[in-house]
C-alpha atoms as a PDB file:
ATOM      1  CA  UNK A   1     -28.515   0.443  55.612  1.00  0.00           C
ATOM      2  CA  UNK A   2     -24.840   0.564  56.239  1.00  0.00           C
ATOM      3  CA  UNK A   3     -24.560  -3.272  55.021  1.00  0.00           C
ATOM      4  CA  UNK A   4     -26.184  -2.225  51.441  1.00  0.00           C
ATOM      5  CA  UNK A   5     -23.515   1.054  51.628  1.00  0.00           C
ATOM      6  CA  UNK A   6     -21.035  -1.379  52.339  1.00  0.00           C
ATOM      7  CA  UNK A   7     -21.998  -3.899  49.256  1.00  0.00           C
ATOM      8  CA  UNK A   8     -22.120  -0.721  46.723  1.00  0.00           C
ATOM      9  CA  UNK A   9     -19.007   0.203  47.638  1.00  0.00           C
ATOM     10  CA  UNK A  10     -17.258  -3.138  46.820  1.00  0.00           C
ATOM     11  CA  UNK A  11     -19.515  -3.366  44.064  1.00  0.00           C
ATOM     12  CA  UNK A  12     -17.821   0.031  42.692  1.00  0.00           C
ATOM     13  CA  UNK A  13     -14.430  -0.755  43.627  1.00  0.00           C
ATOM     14  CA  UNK A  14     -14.913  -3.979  41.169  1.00  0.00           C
ATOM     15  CA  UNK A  15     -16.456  -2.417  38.417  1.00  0.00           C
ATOM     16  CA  UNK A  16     -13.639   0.066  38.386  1.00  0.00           C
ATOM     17  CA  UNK A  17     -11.061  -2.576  38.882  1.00  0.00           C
ATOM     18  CA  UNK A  18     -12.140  -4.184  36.156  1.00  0.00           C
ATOM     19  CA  UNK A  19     -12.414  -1.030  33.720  1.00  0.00           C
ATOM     20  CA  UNK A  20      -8.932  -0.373  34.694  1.00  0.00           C
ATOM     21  CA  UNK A  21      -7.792  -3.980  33.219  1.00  0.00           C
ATOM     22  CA  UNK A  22      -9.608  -3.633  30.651  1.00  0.00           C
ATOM     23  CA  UNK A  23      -7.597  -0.019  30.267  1.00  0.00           C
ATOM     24  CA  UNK A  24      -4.635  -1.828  30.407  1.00  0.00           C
ATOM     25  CA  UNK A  25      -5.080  -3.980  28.295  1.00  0.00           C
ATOM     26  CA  UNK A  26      -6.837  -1.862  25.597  1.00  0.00           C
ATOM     27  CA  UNK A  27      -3.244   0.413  25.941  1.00  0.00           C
ATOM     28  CA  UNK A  28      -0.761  -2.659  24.803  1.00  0.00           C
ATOM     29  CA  UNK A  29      -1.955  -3.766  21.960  1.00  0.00           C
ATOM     30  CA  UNK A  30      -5.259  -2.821  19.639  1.00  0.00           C
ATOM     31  CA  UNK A  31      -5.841  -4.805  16.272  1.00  0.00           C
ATOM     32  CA  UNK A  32      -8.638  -4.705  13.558  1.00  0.00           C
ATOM     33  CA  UNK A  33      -8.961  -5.862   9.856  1.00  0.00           C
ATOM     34  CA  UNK A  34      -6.381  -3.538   8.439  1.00  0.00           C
ATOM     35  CA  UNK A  35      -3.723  -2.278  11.216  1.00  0.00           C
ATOM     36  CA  UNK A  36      -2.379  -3.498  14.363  1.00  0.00           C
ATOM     37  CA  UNK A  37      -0.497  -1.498  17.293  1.00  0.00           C
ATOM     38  CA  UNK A  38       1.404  -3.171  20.064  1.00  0.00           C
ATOM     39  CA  UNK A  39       4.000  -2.333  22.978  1.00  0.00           C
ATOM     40  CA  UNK A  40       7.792  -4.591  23.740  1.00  0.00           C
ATOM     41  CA  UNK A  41       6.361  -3.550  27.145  1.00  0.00           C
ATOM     42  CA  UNK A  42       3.613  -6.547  27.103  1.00  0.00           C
ATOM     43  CA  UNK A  43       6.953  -8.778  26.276  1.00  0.00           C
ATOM     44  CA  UNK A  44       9.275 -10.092  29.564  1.00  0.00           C
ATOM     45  CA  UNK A  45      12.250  -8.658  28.986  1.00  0.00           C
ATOM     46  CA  UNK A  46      13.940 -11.835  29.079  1.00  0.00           C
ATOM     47  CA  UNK A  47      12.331 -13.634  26.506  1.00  0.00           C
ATOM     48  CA  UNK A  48      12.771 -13.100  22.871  1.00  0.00           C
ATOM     49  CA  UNK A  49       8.648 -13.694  22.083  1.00  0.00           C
ATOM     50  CA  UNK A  50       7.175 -13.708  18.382  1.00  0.00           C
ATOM     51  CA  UNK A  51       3.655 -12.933  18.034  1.00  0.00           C
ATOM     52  CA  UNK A  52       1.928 -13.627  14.815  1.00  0.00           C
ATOM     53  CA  UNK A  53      -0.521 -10.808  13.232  1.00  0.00           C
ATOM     54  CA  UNK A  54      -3.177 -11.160  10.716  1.00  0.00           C
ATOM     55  CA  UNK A  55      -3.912  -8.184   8.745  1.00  0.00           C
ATOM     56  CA  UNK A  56      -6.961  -9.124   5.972  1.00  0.00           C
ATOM     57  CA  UNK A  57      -7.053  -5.377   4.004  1.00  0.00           C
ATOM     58  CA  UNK A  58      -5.282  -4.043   0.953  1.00  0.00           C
ATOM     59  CA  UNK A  59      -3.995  -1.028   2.748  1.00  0.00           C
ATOM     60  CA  UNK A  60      -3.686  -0.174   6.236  1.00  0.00           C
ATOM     61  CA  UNK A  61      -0.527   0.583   9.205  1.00  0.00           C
ATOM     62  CA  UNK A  62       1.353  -0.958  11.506  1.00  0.00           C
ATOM     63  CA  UNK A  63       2.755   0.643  15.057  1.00  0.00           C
ATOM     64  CA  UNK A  64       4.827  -0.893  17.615  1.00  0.00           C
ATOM     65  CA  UNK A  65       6.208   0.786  20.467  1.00  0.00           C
ATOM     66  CA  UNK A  66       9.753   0.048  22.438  1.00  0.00           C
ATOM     67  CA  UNK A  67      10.063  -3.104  20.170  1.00  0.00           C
ATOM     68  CA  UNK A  68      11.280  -6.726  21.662  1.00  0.00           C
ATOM     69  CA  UNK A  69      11.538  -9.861  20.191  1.00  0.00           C
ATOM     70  CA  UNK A  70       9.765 -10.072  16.656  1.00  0.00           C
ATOM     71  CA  UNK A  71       6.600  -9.897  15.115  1.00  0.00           C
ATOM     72  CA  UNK A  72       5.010 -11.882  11.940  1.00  0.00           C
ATOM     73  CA  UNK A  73       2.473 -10.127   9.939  1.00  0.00           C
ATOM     74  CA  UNK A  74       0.286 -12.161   7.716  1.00  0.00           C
ATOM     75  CA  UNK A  75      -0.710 -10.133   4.913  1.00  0.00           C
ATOM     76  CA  UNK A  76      -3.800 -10.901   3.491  1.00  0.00           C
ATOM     77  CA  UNK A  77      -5.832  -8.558   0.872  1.00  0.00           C
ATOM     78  CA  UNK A  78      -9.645  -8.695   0.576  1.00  0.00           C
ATOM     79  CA  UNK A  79      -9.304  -8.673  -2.911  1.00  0.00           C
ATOM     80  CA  UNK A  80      -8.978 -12.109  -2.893  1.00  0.00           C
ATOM     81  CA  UNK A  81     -11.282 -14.289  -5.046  1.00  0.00           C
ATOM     82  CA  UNK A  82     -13.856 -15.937  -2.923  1.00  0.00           C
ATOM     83  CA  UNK A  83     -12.534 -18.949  -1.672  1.00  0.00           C
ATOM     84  CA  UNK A  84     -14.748 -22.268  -0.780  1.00  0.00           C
ATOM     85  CA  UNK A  85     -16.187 -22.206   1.915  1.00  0.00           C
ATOM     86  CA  UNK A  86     -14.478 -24.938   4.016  1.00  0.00           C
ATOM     87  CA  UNK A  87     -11.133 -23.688   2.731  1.00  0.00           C
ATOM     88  CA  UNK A  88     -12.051 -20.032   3.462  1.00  0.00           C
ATOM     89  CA  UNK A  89      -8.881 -18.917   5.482  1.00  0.00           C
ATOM     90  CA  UNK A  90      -6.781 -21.014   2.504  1.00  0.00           C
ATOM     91  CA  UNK A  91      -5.565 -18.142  -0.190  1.00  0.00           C
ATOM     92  CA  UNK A  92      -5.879 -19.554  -3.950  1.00  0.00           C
ATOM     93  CA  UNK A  93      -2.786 -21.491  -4.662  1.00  0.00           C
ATOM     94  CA  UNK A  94      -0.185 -19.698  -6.573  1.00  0.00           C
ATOM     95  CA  UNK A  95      -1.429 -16.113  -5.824  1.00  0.00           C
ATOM     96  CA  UNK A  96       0.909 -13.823  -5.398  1.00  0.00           C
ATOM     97  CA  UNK A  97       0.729  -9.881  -4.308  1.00  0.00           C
ATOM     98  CA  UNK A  98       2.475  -6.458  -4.679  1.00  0.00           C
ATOM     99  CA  UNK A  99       3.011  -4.862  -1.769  1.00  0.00           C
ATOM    100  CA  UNK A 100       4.457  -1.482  -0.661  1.00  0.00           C
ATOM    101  CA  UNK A 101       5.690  -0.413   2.712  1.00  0.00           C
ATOM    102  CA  UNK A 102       6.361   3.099   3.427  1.00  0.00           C
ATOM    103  CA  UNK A 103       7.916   3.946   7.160  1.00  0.00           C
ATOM    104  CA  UNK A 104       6.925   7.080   8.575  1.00  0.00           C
ATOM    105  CA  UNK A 105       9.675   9.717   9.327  1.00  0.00           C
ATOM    106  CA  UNK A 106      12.150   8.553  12.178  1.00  0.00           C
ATOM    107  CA  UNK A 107      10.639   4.745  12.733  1.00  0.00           C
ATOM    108  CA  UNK A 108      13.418   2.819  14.307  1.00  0.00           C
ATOM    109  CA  UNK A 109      13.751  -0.406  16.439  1.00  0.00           C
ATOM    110  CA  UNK A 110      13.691  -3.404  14.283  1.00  0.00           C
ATOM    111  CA  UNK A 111      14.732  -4.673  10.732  1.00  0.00           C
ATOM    112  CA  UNK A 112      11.886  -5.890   8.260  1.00  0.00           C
ATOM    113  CA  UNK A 113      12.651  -9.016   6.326  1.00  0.00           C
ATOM    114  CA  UNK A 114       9.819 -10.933   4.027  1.00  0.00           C
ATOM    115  CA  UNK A 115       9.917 -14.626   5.098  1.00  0.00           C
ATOM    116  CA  UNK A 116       9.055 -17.592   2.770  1.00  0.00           C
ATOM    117  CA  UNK A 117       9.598 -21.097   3.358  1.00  0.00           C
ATOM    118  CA  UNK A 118      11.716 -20.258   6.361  1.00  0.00           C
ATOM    119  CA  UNK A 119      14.197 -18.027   4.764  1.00  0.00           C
ATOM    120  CA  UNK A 120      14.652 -14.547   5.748  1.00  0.00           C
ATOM    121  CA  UNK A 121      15.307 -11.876   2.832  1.00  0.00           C
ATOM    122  CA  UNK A 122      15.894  -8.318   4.128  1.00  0.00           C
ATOM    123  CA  UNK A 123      13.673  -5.606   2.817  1.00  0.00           C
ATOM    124  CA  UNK A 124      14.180  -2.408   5.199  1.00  0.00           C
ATOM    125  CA  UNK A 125      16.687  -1.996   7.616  1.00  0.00           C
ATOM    126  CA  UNK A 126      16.616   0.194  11.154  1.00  0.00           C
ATOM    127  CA  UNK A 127      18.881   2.988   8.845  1.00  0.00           C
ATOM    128  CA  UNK A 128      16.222   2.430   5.975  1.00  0.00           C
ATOM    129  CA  UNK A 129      13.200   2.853   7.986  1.00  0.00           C
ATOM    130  CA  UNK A 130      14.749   6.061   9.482  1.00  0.00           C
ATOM    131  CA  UNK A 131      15.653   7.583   6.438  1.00  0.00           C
ATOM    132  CA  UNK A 132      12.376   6.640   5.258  1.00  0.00           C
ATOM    133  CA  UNK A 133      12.880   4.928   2.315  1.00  0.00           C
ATOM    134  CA  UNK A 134       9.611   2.982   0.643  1.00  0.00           C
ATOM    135  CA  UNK A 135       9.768  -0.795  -0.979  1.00  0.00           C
ATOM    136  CA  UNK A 136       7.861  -2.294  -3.173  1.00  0.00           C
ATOM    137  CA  UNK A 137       8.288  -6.049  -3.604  1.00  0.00           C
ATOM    138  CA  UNK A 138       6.064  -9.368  -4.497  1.00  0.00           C
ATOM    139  CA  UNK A 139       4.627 -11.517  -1.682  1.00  0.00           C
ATOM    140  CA  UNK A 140       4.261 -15.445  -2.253  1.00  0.00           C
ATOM    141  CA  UNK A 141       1.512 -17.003  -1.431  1.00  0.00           C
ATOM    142  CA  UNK A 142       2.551 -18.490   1.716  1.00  0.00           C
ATOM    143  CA  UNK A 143       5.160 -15.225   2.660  1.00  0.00           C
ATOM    144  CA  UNK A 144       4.427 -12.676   5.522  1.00  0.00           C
ATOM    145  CA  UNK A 145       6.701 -10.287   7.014  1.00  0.00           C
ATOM    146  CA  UNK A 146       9.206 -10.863   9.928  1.00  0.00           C
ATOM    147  CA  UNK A 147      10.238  -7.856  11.896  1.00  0.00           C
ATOM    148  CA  UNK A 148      12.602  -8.467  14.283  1.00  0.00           C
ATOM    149  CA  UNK A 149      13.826  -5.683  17.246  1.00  0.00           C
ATOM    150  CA  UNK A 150      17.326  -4.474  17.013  1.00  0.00           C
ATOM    151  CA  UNK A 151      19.253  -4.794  19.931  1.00  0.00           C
ATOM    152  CA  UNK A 152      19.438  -1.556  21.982  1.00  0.00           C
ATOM    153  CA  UNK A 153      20.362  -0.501  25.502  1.00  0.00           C
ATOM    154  CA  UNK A 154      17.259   1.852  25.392  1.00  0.00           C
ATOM    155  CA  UNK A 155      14.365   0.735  23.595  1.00  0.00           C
ATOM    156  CA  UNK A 156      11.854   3.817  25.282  1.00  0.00           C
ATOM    157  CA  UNK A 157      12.883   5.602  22.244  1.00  0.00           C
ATOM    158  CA  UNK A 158      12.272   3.338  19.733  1.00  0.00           C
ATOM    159  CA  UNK A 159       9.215   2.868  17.762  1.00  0.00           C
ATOM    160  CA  UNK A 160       8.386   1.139  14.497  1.00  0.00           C
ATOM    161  CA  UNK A 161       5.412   2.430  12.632  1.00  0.00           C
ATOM    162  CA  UNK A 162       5.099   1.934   8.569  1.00  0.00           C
ATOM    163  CA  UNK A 163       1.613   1.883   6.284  1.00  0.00           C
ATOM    164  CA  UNK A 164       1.508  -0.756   3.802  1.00  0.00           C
ATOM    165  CA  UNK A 165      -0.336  -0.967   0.634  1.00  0.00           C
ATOM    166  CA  UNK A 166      -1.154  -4.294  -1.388  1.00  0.00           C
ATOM    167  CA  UNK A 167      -2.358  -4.942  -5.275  1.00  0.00           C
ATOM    168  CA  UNK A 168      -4.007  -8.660  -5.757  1.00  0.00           C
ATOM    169  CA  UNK A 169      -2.496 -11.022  -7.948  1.00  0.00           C
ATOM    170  CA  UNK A 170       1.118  -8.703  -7.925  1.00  0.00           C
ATOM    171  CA  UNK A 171      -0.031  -6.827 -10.911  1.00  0.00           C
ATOM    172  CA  UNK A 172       3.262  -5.543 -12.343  1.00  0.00           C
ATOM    173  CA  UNK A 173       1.523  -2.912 -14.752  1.00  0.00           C
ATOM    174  CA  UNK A 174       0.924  -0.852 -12.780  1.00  0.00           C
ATOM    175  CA  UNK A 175       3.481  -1.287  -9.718  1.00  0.00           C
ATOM    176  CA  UNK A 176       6.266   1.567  -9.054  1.00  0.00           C
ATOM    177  CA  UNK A 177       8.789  -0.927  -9.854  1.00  0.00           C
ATOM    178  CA  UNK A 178       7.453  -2.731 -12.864  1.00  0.00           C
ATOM    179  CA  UNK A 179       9.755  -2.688 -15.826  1.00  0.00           C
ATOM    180  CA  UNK A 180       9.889   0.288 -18.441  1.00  0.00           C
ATOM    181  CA  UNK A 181       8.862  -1.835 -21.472  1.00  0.00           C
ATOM    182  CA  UNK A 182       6.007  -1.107 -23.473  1.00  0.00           C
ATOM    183  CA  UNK A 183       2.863  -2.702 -22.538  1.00  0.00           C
ATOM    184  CA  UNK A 184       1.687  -4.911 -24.804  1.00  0.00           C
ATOM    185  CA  UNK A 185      -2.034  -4.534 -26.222  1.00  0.00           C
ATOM    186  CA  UNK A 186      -3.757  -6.973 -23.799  1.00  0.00           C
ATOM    187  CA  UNK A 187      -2.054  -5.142 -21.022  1.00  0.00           C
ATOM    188  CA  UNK A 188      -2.845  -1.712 -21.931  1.00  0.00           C
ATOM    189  CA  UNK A 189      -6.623  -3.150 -22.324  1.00  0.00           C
ATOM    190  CA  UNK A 190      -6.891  -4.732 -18.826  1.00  0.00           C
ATOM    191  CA  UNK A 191      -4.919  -1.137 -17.560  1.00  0.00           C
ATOM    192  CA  UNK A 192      -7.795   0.844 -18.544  1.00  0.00           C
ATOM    193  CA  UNK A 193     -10.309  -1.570 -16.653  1.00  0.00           C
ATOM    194  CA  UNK A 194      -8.206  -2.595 -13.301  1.00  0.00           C
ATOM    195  CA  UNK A 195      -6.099   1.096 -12.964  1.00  0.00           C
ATOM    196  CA  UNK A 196      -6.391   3.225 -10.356  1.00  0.00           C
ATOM    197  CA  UNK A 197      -6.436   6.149 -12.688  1.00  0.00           C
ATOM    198  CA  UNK A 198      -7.465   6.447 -16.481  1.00  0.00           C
ATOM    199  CA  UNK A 199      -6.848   9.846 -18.144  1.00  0.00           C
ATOM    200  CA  UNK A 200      -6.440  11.263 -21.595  1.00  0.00           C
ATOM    201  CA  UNK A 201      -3.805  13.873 -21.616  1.00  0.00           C
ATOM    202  CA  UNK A 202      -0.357  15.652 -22.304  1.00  0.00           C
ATOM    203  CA  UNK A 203       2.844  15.608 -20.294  1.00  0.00           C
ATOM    204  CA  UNK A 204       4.185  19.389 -19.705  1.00  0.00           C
ATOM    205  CA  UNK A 205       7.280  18.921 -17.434  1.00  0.00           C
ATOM    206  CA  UNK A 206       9.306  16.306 -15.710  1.00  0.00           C
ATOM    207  CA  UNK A 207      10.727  16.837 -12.353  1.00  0.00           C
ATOM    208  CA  UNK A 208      13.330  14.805 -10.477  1.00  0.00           C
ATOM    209  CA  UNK A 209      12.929  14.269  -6.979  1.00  0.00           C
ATOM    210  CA  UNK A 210      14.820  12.843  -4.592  1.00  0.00           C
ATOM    211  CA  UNK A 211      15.069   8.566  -4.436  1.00  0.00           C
ATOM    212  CA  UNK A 212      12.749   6.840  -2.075  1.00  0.00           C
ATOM    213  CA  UNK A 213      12.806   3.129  -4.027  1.00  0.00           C
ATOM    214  CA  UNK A 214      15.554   1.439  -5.507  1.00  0.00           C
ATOM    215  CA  UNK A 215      15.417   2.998  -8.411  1.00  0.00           C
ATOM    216  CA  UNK A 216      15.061   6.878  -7.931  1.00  0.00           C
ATOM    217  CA  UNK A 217      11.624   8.503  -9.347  1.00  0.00           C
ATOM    218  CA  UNK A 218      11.188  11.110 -11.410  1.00  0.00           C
ATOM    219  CA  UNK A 219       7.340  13.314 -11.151  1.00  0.00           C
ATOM    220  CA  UNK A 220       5.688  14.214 -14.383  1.00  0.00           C
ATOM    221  CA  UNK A 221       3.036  17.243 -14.371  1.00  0.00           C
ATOM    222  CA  UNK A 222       0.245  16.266 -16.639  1.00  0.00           C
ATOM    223  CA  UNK A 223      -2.868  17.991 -17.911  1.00  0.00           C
ATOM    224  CA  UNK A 224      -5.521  16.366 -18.531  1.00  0.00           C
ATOM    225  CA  UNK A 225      -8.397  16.652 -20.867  1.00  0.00           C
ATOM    226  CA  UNK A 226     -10.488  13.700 -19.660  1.00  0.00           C
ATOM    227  CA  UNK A 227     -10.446  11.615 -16.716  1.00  0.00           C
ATOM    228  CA  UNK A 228     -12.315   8.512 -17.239  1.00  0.00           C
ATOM    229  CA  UNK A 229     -11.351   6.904 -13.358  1.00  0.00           C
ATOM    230  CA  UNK A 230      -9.425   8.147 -10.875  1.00  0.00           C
ATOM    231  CA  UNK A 231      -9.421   7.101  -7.098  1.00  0.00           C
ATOM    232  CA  UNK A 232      -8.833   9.688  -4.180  1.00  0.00           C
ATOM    233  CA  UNK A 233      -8.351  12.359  -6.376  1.00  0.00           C
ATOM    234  CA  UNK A 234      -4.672  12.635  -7.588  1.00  0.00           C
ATOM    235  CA  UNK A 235      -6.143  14.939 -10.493  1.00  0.00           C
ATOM    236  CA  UNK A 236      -7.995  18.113  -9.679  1.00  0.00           C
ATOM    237  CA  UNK A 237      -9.520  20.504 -12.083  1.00  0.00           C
ATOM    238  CA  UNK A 238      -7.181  23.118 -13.577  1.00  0.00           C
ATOM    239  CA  UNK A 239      -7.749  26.206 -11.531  1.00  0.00           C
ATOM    240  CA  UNK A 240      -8.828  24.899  -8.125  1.00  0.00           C
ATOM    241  CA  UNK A 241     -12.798  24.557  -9.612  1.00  0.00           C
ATOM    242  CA  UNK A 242     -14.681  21.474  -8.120  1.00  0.00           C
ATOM    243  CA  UNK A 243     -16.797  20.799 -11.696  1.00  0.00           C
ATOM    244  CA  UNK A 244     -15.663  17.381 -13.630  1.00  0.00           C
ATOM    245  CA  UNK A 245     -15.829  19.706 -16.750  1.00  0.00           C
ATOM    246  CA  UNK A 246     -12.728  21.309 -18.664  1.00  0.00           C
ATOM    247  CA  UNK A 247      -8.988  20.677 -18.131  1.00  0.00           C
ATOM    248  CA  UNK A 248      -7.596  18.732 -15.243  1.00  0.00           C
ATOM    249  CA  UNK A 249      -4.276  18.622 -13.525  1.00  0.00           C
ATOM    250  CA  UNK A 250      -2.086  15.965 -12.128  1.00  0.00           C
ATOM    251  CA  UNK A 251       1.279  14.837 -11.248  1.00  0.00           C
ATOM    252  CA  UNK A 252       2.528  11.279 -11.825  1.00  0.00           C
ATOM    253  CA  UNK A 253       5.112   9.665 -10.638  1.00  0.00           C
ATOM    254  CA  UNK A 254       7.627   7.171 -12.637  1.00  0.00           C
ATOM    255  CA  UNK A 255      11.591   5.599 -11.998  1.00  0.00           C
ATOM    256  CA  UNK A 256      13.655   7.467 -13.504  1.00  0.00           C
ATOM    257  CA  UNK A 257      15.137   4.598 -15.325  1.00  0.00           C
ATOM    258  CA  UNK A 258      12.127   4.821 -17.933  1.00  0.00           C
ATOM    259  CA  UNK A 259      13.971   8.121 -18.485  1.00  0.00           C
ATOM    260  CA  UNK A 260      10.345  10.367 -19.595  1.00  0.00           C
ATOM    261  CA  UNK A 261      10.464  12.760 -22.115  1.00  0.00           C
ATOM    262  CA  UNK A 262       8.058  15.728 -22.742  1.00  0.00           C
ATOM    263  CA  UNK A 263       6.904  15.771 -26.028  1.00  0.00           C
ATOM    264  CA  UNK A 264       5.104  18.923 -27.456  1.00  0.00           C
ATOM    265  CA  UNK A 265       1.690  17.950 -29.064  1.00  0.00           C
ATOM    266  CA  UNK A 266       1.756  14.539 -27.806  1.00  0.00           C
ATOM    267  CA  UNK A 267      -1.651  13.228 -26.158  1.00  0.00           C
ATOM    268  CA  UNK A 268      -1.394   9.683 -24.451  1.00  0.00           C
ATOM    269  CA  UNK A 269      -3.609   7.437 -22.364  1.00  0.00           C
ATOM    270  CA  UNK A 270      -2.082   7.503 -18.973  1.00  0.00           C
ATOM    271  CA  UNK A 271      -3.148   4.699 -16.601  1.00  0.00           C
ATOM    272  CA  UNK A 272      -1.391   3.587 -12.873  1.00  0.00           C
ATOM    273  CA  UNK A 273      -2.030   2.922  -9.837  1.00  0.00           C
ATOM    274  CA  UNK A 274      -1.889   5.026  -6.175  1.00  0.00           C
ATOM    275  CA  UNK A 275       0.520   4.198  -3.924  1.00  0.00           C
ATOM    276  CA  UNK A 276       0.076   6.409  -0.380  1.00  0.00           C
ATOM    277  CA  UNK A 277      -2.268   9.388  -2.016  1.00  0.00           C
ATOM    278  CA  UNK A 278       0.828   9.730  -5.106  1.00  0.00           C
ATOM    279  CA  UNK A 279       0.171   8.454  -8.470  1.00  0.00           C
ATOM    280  CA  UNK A 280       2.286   6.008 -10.493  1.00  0.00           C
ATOM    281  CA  UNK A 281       2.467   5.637 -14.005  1.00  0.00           C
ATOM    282  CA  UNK A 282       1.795   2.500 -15.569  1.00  0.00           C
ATOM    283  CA  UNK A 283       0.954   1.583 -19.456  1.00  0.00           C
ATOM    284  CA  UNK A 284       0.927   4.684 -21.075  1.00  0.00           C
ATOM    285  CA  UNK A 285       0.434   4.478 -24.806  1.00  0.00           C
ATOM    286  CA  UNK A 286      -0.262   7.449 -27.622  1.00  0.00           C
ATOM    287  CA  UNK A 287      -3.777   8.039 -27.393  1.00  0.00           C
ATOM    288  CA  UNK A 288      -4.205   7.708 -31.154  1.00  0.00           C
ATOM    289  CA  UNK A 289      -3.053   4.030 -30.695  1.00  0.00           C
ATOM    290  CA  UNK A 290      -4.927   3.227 -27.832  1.00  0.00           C
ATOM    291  CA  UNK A 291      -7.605   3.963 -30.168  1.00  0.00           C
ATOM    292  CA  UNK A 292      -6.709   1.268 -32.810  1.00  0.00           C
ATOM    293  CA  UNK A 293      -5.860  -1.308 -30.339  1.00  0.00           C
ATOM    294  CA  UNK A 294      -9.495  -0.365 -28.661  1.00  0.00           C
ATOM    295  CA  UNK A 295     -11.530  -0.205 -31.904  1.00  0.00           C
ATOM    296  CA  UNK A 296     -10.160  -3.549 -33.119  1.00  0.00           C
ATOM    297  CA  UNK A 297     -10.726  -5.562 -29.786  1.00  0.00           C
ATOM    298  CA  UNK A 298     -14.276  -3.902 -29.847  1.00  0.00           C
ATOM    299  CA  UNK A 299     -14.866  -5.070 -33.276  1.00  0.00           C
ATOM    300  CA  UNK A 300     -13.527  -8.459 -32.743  1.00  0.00           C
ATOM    301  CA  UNK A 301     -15.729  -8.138 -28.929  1.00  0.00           C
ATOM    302  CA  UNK A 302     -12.528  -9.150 -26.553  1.00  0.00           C
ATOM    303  CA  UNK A 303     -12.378  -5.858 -24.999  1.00  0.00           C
ATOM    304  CA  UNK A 304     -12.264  -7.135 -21.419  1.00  0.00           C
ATOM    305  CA  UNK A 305     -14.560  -3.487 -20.389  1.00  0.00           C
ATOM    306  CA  UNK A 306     -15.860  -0.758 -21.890  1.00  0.00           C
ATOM    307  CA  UNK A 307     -14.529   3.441 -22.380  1.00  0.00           C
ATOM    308  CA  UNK A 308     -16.113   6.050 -24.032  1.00  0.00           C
ATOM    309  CA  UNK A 309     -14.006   7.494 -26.884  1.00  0.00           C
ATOM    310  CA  UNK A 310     -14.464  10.404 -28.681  1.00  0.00           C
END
C-alpha cells in the first residue's frame, strides 16, 4: 500500500511539473492565424535575437512585452488568390497590399520599419507609436515588418502593442491615403462591388478632427437613404431603430487635402472601405452619374456586378 501511495505521489508531482512548463511557456509567447504576443523576457539579455512571425489574416494585433532585440512579421492576407498547390506558401508574384497599423494609446519600446530587399524604411517611431499616430502604406510582395527594441535602461515598462489591417492587391480606391482625384468609371464600377460600404446619400456637415495620418482627416456626417453593403455597421438607422427601412446615418472619414464640401441638394454614391470600426471615403460620384456610367456598362454587359437602382 504505501509503495502505490508512494508512486501516485511522484506521479502527481510530474503531472503538475509538467502543467507548470507548459504554464510557462503558454505565458511568453501565444500565436494564431491573425495575432501574435510575446515577452523580451524569453530573450537572454545579452543577445540581440530576431524572431520571425507569420501572421496569414487581413486584420488582427500584435503585443510584445519588455521588448529586446527585434521581431519580423510576415504579413500575409487570406485574401490571396489560391495559389498551386506545390507553391502554396509562395504569394502570386507582383502582389502587393495596403496595410494599416494603428498603435494603441501609450505603446512604446521599439521603432517599426517595413523591410524589402534588405533595406529598412521607417514607418512609426517609439514617439509615433506613443502619440498614437496610424499609417497606412503598400507592402511588396516579398516586404514584412521589422520592429526593432529601443534601447532603454528599463524595459519593465515598455510594451509594444498595435492592430493592423490589410486590403489585397493594395487597392488604392478605397485606402485612407489614396489620392483625391476623381475615380474614373471602371473604378467607381469595381468600388461598388469590392467596397466595404455602398450607400446612396447626402453629406450634411464636415468636421475636422485632429491628424492621425500624414495627411490630417477631416469626418463627414452623412445621411443615408439606401445602404446597399455595409460591413460592421458604420451606418445605423436614423433614430437609434434596428429596421433596414427609412433614413440611415453615418460618419465618414476623408484627408483633409480632398478639402469636402457640403453641398445642399446634392445626393452621391458613397463607397470606402473600414479601417479599425471608422469608415473611409473612397470613389464618391453624383448619384445621377453613377447612374449613366451604370446604365451604359449594363447595356453594353461589362458591369463587373450587379445594384439595384431605382
Amino acid at each position: 500500500m504505501q509503495m502505490r501511495v508512494r508512486r501516485m505521489v511522484c506521479f502527481c508531482a510530474l503531472v503538475l511539473l509538467l502543467a507548470g512548463c507548459v504554464w510557462s511557456g503558454a505565458a511568453q509567447y501565444s500565436s494564431d492565424q491573425c495575432s501574435w504576443r510575446g515577452s523580451g523576457l524569453t530573450h537572454q539579455s545579452h543577445l540581440r535575437d530576431v524572431e520571425q512571425v507569420y501572421l496569414r489574416c487581413s486584420e488582427g494585433s500584435l503585443e510584445w512585452l519588455y521588448p529586446t532585440g527585434a521581431v519580423i512579421v510576415n504579413l500575409r492576407p487570406n485574401t490571396d488568390p489560391p495559389q498551386n498547390p506545390t507553391h502554396s506558401q509562395t504569394p502570386t508574384r507582383g502582389t502587393a497590399h495596403s496595410v494599416c497599423l494603428r498603435p494603441r494609446p501609450g505603446s512604446s519600446g521599439t521603432s517599426v520599419y517595413l523591410r524589402r530587399d534588405g533595406e529598412l524604411t521607417l514607418l512609426l517611431s517609439e514617439e509615433e507609436q506613443t502619440a498614437g499616430r496610424q499609417r497606412c502604406f503598400s507592402l511588396p510582395q516579398q516586404g514584412a515588418l521589422f520592429i526593432e527594441a529601443t534601447a532603454h535602461t528599463d524595459i519593465s515598462k515598455r510594451v509594444t502593442s498595435f492592430q493592423y489591417q490589410l486590403t489585397s492587391r493594395g487597392d488604392q480606391s478605397n485606402s485612407p491615403t489614396a489620392p483625391c482625384s476623381p475615380c474614373t468609371d471602371e473604378q467607381i464600377l469595381m468600388a461598388v462591388c469590392t467596397s466595404d460600404f455602398v450607400v446612396r446619400g447626402s453629406i450634411q456637415s464636415v468636421e475636422e478632427e485632429e491628424e492621425d495620418i500624414d495627411e490630417g482627416q477631416a469626418s463627414s456626417v452623412v445621411l443615408s437613404s439606401h445602404v446597399y453593403r455595409q460591413k460592421k455597421r458604420v451606418f445605423v438607422p436614423a433614430g437609434g431603430g434596428t429596421h433596414g427601412h427609412g433614413r440611415w446615418t453615418g460618419r465618414v472619414k476623408v484627408p483633409q487635402k480632398c478639402d469636402l464640401k457640403v453641398e445642399q441638394g446634392a445626393e452621391f454614391l458613397l463607397t470606402g472601405s473600414v479601417r479599425f470600426g471608422e469608415a473611409w471615403l473612397g470613389c464618391a460620384p453624383r448619384y445621377k452619374d453613377f447612374l449613366q456610367i451604370y446604365r451604359t456598362a449594363l447595356e453594353a454587359g461589362t458591369n463587373p456586378c450587379h445594384i439595384h437602382t431605382d
